[in-house]
PDB file of N, CA and C in Angstrom:
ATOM      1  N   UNK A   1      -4.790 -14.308 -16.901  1.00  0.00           N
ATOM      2  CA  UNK A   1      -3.610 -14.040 -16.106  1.00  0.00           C
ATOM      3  C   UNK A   1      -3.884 -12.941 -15.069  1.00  0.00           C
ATOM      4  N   UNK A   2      -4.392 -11.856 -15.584  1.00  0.00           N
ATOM      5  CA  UNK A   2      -4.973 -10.602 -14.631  1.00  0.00           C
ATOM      6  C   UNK A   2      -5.676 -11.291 -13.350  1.00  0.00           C
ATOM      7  N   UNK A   3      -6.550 -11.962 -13.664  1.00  0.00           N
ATOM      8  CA  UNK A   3      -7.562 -12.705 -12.918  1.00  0.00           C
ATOM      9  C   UNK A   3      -6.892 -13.216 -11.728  1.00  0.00           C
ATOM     10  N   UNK A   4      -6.354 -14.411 -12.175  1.00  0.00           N
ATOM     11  CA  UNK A   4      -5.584 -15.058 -11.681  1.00  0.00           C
ATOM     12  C   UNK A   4      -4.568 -14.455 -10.302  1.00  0.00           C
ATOM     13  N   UNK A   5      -3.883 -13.337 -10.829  1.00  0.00           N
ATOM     14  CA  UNK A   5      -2.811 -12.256 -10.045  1.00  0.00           C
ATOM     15  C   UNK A   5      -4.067 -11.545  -8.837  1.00  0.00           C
ATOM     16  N   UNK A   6      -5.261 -11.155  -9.821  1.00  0.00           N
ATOM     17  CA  UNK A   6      -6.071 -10.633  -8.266  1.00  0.00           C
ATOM     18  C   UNK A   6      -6.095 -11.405  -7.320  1.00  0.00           C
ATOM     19  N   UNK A   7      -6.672 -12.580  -7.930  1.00  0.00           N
ATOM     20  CA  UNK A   7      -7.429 -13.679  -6.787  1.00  0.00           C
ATOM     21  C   UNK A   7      -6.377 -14.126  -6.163  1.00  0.00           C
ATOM     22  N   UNK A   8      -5.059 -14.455  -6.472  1.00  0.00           N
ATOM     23  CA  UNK A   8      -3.842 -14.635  -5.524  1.00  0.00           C
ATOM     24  C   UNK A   8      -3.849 -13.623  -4.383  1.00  0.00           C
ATOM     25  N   UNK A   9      -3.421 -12.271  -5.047  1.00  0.00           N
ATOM     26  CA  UNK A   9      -3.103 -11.038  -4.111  1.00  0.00           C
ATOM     27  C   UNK A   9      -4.652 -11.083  -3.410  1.00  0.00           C
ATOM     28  N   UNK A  10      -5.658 -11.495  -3.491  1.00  0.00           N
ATOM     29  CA  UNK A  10      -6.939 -11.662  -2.469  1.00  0.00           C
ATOM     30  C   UNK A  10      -6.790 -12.328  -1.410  1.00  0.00           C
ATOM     31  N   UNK A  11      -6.097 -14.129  -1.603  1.00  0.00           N
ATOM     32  CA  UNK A  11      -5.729 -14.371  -1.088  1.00  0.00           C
ATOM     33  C   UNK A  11      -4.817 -14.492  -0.152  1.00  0.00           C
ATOM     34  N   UNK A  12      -3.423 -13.771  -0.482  1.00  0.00           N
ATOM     35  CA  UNK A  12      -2.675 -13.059   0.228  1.00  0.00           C
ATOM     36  C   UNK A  12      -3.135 -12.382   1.221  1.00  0.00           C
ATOM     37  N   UNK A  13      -3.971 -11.547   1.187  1.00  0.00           N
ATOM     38  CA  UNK A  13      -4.573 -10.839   2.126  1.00  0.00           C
ATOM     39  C   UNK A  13      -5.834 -11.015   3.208  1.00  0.00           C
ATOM     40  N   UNK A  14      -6.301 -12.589   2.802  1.00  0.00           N
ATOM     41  CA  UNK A  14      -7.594 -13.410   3.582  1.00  0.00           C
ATOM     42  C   UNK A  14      -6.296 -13.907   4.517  1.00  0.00           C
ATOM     43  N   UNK A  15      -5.540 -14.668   4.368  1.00  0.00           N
ATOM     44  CA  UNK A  15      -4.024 -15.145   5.274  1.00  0.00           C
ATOM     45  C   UNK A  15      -3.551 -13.764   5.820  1.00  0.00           C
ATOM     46  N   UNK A  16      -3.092 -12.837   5.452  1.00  0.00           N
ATOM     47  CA  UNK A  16      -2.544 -11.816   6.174  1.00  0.00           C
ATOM     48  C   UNK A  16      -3.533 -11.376   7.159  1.00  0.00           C
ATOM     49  N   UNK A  17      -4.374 -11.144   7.112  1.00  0.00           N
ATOM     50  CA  UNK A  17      -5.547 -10.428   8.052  1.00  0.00           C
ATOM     51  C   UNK A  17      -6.662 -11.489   8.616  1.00  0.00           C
ATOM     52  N   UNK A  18      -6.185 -12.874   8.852  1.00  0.00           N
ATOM     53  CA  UNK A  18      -6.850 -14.008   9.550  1.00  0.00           C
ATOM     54  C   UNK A  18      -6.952 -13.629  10.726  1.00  0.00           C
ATOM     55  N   UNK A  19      -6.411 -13.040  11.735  1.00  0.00           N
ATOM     56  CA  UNK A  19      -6.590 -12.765  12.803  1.00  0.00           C
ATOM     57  C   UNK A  19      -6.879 -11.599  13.231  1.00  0.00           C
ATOM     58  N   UNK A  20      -7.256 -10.876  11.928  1.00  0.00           N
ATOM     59  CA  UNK A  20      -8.033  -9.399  12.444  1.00  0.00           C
ATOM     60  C   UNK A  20      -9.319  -9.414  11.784  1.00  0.00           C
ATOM     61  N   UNK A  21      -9.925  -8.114  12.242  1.00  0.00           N
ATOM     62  CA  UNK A  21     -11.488  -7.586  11.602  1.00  0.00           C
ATOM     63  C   UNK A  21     -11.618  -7.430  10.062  1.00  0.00           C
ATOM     64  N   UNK A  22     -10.451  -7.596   9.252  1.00  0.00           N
ATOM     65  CA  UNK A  22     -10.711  -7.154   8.178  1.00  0.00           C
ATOM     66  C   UNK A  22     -10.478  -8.155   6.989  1.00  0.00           C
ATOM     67  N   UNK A  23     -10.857  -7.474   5.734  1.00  0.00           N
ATOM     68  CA  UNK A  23     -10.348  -8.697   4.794  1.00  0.00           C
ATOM     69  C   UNK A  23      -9.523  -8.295   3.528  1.00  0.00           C
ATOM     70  N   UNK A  24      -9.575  -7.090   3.694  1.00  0.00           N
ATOM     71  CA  UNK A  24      -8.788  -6.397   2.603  1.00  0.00           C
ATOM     72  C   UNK A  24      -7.655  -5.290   3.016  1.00  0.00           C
ATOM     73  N   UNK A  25      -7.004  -4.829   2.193  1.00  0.00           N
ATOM     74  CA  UNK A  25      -6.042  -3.474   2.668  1.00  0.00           C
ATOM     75  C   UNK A  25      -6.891  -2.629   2.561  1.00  0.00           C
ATOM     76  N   UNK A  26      -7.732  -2.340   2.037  1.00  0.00           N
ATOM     77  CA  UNK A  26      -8.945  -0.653   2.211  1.00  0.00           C
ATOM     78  C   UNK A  26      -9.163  -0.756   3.193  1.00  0.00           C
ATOM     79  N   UNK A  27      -9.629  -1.881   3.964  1.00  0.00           N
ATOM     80  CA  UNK A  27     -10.738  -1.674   5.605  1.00  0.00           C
ATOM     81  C   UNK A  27      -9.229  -1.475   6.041  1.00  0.00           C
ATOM     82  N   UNK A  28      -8.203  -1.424   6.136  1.00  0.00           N
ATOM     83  CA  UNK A  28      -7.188  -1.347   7.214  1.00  0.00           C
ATOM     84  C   UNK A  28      -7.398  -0.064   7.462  1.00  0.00           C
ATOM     85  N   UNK A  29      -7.423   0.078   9.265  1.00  0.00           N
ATOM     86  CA  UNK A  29      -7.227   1.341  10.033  1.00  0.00           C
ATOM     87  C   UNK A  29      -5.911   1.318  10.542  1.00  0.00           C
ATOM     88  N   UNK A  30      -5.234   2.619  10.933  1.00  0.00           N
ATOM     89  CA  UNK A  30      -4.210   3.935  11.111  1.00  0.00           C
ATOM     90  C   UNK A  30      -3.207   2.094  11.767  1.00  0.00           C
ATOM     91  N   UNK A  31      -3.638   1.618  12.859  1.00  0.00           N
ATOM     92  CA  UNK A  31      -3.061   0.972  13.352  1.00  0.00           C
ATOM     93  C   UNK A  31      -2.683  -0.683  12.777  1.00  0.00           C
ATOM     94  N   UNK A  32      -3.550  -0.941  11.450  1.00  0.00           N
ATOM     95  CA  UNK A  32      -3.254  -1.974  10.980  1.00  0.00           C
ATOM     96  C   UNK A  32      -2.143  -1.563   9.646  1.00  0.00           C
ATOM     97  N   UNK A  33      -2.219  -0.516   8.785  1.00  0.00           N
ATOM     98  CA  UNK A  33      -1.276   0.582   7.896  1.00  0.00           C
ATOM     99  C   UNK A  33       0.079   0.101   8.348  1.00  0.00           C
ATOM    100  N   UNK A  34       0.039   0.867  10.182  1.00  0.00           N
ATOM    101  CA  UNK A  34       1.325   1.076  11.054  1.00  0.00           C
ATOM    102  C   UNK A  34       2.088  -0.710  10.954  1.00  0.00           C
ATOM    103  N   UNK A  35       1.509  -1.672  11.030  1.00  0.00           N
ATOM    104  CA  UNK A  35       1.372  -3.123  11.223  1.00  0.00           C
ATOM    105  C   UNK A  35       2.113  -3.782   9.909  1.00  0.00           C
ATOM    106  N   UNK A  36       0.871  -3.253   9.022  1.00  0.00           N
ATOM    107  CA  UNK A  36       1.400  -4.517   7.904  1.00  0.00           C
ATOM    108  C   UNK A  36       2.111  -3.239   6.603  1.00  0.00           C
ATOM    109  N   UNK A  37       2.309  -2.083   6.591  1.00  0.00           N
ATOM    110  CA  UNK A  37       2.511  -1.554   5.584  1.00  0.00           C
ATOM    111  C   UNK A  37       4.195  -1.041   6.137  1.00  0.00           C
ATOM    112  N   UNK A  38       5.433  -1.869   6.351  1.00  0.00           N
ATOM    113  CA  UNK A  38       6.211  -1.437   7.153  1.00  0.00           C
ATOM    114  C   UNK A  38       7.020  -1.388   5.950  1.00  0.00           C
ATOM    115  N   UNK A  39       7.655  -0.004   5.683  1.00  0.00           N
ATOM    116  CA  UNK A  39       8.721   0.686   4.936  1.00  0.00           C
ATOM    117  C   UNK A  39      10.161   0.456   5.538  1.00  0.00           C
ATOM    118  N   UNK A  40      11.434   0.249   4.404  1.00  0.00           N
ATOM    119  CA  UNK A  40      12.388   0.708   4.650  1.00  0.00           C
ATOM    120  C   UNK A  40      13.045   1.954   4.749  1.00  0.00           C
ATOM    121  N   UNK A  41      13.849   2.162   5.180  1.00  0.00           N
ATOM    122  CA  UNK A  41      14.664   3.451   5.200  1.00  0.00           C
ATOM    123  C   UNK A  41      14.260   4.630   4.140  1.00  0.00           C
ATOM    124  N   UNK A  42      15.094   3.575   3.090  1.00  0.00           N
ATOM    125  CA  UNK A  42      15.240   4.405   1.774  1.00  0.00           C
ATOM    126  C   UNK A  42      13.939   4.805   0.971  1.00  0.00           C
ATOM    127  N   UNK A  43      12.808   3.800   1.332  1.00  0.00           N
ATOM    128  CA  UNK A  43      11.333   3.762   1.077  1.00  0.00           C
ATOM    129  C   UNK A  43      10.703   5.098   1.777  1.00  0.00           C
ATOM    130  N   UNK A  44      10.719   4.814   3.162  1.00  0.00           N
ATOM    131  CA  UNK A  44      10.092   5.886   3.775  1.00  0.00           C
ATOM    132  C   UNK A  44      10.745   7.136   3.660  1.00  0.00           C
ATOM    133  N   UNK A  45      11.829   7.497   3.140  1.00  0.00           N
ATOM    134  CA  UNK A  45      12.560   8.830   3.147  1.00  0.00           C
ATOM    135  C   UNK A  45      11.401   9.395   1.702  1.00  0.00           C
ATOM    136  N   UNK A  46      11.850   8.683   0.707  1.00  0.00           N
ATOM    137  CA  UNK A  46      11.012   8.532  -0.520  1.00  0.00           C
ATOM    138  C   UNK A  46       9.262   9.637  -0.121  1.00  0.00           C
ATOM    139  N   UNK A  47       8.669   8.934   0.305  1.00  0.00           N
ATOM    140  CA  UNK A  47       7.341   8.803   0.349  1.00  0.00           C
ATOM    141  C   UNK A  47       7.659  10.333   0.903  1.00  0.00           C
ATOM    142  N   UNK A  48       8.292  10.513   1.967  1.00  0.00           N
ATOM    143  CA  UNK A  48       8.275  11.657   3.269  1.00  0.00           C
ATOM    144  C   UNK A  48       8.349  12.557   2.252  1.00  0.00           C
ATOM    145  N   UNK A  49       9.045  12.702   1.606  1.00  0.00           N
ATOM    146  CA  UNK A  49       9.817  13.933   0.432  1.00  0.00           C
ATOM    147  C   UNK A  49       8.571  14.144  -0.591  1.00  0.00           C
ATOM    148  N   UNK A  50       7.730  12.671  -1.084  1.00  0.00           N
ATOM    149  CA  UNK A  50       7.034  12.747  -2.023  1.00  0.00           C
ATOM    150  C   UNK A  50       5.617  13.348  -0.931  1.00  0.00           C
ATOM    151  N   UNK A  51       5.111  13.094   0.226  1.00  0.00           N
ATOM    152  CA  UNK A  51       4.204  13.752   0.685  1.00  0.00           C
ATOM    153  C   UNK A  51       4.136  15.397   0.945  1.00  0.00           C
ATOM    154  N   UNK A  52       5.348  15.766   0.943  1.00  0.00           N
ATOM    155  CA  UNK A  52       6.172  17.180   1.206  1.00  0.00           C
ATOM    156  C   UNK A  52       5.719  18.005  -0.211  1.00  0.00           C
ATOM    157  N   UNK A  53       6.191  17.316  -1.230  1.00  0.00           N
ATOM    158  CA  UNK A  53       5.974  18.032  -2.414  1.00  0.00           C
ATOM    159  C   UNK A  53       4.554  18.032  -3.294  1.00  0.00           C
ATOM    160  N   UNK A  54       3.741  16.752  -2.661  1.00  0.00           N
ATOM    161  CA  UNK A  54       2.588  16.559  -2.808  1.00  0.00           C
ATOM    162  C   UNK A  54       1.418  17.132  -2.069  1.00  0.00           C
ATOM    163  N   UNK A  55       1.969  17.616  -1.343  1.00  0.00           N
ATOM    164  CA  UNK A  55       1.230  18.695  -0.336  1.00  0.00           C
ATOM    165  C   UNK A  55       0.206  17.612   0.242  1.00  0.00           C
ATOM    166  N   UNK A  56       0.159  16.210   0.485  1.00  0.00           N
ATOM    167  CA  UNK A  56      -0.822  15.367   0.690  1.00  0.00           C
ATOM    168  C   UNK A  56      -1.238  15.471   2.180  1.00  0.00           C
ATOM    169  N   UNK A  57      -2.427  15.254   2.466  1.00  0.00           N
ATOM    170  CA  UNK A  57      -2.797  15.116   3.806  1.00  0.00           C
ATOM    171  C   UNK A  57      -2.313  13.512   4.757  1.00  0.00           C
ATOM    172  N   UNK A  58      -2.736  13.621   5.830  1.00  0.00           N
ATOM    173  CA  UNK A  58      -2.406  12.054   6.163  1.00  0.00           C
ATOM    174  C   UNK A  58      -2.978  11.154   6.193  1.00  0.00           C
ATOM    175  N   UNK A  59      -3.998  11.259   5.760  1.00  0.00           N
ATOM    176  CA  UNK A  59      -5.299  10.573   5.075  1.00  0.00           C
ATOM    177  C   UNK A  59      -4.294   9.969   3.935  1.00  0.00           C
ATOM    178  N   UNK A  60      -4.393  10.851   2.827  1.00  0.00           N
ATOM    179  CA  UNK A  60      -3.598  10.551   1.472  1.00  0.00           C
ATOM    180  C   UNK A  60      -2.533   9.630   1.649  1.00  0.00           C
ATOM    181  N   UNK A  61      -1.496   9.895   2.655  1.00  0.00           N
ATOM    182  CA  UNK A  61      -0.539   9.162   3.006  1.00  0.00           C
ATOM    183  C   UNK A  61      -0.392   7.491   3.210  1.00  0.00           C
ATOM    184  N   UNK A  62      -1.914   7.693   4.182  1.00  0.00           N
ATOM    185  CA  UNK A  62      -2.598   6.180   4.493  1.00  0.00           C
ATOM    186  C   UNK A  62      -2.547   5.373   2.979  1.00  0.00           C
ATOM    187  N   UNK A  63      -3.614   6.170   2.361  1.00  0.00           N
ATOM    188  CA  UNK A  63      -4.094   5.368   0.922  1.00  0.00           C
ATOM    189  C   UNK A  63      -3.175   5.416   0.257  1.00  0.00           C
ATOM    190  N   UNK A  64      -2.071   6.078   0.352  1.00  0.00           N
ATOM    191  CA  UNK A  64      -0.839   5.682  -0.277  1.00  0.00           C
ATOM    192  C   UNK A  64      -0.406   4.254  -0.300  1.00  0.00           C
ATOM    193  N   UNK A  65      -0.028   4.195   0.769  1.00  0.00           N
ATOM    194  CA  UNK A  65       0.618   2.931   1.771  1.00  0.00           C
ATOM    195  C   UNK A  65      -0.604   1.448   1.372  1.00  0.00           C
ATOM    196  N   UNK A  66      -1.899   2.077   1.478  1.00  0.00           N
ATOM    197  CA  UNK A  66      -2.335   0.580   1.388  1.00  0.00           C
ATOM    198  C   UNK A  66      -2.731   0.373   0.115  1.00  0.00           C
ATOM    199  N   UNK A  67      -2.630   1.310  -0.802  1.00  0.00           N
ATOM    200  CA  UNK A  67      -2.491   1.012  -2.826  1.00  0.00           C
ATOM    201  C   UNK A  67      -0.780   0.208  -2.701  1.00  0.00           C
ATOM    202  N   UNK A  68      -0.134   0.894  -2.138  1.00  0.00           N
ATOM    203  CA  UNK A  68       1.166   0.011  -2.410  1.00  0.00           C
ATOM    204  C   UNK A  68       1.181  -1.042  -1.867  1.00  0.00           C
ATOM    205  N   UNK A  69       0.566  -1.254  -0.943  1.00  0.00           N
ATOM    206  CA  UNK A  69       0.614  -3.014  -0.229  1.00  0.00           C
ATOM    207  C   UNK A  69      -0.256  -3.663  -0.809  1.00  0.00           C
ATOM    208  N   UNK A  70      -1.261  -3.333  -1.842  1.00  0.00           N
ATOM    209  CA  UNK A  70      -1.768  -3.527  -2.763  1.00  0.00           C
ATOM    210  C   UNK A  70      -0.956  -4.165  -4.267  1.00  0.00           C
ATOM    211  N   UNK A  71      -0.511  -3.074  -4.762  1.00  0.00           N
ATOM    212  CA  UNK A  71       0.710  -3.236  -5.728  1.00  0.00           C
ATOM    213  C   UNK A  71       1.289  -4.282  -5.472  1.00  0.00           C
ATOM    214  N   UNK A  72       2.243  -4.336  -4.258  1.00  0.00           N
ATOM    215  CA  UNK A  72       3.037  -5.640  -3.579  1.00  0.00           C
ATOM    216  C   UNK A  72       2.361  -6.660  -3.688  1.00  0.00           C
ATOM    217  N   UNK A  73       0.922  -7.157  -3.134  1.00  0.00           N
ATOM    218  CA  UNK A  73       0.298  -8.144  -3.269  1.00  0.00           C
ATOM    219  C   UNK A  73       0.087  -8.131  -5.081  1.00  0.00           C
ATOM    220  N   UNK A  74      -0.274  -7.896  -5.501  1.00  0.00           N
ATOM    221  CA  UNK A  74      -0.531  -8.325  -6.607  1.00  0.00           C
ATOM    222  C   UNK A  74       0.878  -8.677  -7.353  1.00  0.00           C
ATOM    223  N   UNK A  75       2.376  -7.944  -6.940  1.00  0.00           N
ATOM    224  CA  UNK A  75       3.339  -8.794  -7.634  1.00  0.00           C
ATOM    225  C   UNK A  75       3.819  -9.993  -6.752  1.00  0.00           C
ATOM    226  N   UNK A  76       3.047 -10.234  -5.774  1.00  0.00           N
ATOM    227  CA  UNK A  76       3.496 -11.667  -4.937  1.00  0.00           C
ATOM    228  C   UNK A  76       4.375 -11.235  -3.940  1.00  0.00           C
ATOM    229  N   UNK A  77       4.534  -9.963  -3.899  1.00  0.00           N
ATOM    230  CA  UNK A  77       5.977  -9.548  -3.018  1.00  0.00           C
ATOM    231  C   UNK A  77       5.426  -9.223  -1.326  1.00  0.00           C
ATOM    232  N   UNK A  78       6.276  -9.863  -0.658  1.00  0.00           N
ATOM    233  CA  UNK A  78       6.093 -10.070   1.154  1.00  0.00           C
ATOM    234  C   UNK A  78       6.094  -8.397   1.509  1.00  0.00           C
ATOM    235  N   UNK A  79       7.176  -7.709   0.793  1.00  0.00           N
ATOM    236  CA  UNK A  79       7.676  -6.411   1.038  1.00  0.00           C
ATOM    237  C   UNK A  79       6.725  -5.523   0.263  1.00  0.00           C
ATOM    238  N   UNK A  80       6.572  -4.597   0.793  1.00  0.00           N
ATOM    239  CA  UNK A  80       6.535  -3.161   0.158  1.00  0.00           C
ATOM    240  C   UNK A  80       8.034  -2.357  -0.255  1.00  0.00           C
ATOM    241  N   UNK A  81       8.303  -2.198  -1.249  1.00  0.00           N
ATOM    242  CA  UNK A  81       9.437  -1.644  -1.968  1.00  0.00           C
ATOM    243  C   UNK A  81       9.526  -0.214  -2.879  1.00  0.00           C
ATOM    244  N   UNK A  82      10.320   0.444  -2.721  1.00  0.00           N
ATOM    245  CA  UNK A  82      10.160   1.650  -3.364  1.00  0.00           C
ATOM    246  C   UNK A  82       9.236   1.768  -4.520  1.00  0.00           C
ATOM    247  N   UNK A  83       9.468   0.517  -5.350  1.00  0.00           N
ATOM    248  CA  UNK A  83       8.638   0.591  -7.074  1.00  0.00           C
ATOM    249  C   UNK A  83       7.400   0.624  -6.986  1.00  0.00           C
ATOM    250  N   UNK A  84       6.719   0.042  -5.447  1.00  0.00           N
ATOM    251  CA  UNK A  84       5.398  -0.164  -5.512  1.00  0.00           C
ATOM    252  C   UNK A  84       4.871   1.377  -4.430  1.00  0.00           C
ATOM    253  N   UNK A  85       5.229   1.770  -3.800  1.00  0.00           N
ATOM    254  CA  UNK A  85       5.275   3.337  -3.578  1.00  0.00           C
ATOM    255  C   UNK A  85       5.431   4.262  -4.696  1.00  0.00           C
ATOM    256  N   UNK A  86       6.599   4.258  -5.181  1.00  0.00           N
ATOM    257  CA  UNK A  86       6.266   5.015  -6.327  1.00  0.00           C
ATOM    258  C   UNK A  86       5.287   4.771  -7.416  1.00  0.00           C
ATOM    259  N   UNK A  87       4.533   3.731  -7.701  1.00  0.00           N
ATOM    260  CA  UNK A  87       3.667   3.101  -8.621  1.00  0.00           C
ATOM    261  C   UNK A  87       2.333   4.177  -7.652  1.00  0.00           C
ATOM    262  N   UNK A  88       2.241   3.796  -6.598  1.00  0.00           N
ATOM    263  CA  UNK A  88       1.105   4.051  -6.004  1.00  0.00           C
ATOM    264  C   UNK A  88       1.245   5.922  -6.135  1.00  0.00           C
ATOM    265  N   UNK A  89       2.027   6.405  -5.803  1.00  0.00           N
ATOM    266  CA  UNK A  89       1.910   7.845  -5.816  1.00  0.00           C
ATOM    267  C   UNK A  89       1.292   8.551  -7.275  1.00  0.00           C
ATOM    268  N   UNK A  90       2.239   7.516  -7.960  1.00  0.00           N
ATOM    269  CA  UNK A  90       1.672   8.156  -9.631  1.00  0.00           C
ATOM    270  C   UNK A  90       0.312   7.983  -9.725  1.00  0.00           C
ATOM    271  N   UNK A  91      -0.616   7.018  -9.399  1.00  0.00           N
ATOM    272  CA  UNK A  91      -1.728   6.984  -9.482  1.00  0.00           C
ATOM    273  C   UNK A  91      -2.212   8.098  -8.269  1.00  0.00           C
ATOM    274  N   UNK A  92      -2.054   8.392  -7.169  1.00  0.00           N
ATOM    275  CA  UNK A  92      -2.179   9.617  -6.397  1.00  0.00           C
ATOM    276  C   UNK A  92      -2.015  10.793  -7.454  1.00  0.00           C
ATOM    277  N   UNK A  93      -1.170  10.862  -8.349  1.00  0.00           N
ATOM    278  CA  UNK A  93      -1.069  12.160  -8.838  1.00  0.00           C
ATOM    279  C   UNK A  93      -2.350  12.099 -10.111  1.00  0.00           C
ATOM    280  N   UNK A  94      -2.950  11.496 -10.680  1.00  0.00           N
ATOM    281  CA  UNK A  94      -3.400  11.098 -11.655  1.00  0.00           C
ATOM    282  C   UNK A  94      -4.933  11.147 -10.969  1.00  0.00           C
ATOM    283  N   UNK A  95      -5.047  11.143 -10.000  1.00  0.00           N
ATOM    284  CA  UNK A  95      -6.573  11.272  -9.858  1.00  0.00           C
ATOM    285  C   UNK A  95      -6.658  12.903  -8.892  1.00  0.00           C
ATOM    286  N   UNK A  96      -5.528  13.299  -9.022  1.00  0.00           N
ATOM    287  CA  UNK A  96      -5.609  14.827  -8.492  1.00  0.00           C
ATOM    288  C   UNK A  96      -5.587  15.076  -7.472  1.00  0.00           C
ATOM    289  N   UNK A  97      -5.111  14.438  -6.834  1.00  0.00           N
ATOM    290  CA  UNK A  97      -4.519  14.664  -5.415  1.00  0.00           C
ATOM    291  C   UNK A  97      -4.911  13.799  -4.375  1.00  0.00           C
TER     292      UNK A  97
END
């Protein structure tokens, strides 16, 4: 089943990035992030507050964003949504910053 959920969310992302340089969410640069990692309101307030208290750089911020579009792909979801931001930060906090 694990398996299975990667190689989907892989695929997800060979279709999402068909018409660019890349093939995964890691190779995404500042301007592909800006592109495919697009937050709502209530999402991006979230993150803003959690980078504030996380003292994170904007580097960090990036790899935030593309672990959660990560997350998203692997639950099948089009969106990035608060649960998968917050999923992604906890693992930000867990490897120490």
């Amino acid at each position: 089943e694990i398996r299975q959920r990667v190689l989907t969310a892989r695929e997800r992302q060979a279709t999402r990035f068909t018409e660019h340089a890349i093939r995964t969410n890691s190779e995404m640069a500042l301007k592909d992030v800006r592109t495919f990692c697009v937050l709502d309101e209530e999402t991006q307030n979230m993150l803003k507050g959690a980078v504030e208290r996380m003292n994170l750089s904007a580097r960090a911020y990036n790899r935030v964003l593309k672990l959660a579009r990560t997350i998203a792909d692997l639950e099948g979801s089009q969106k990035i949504v608060l649960s998968h931001v917050a999923e992604a930060l906890q693992y930000r906090g867990q490897e120490g910053g």
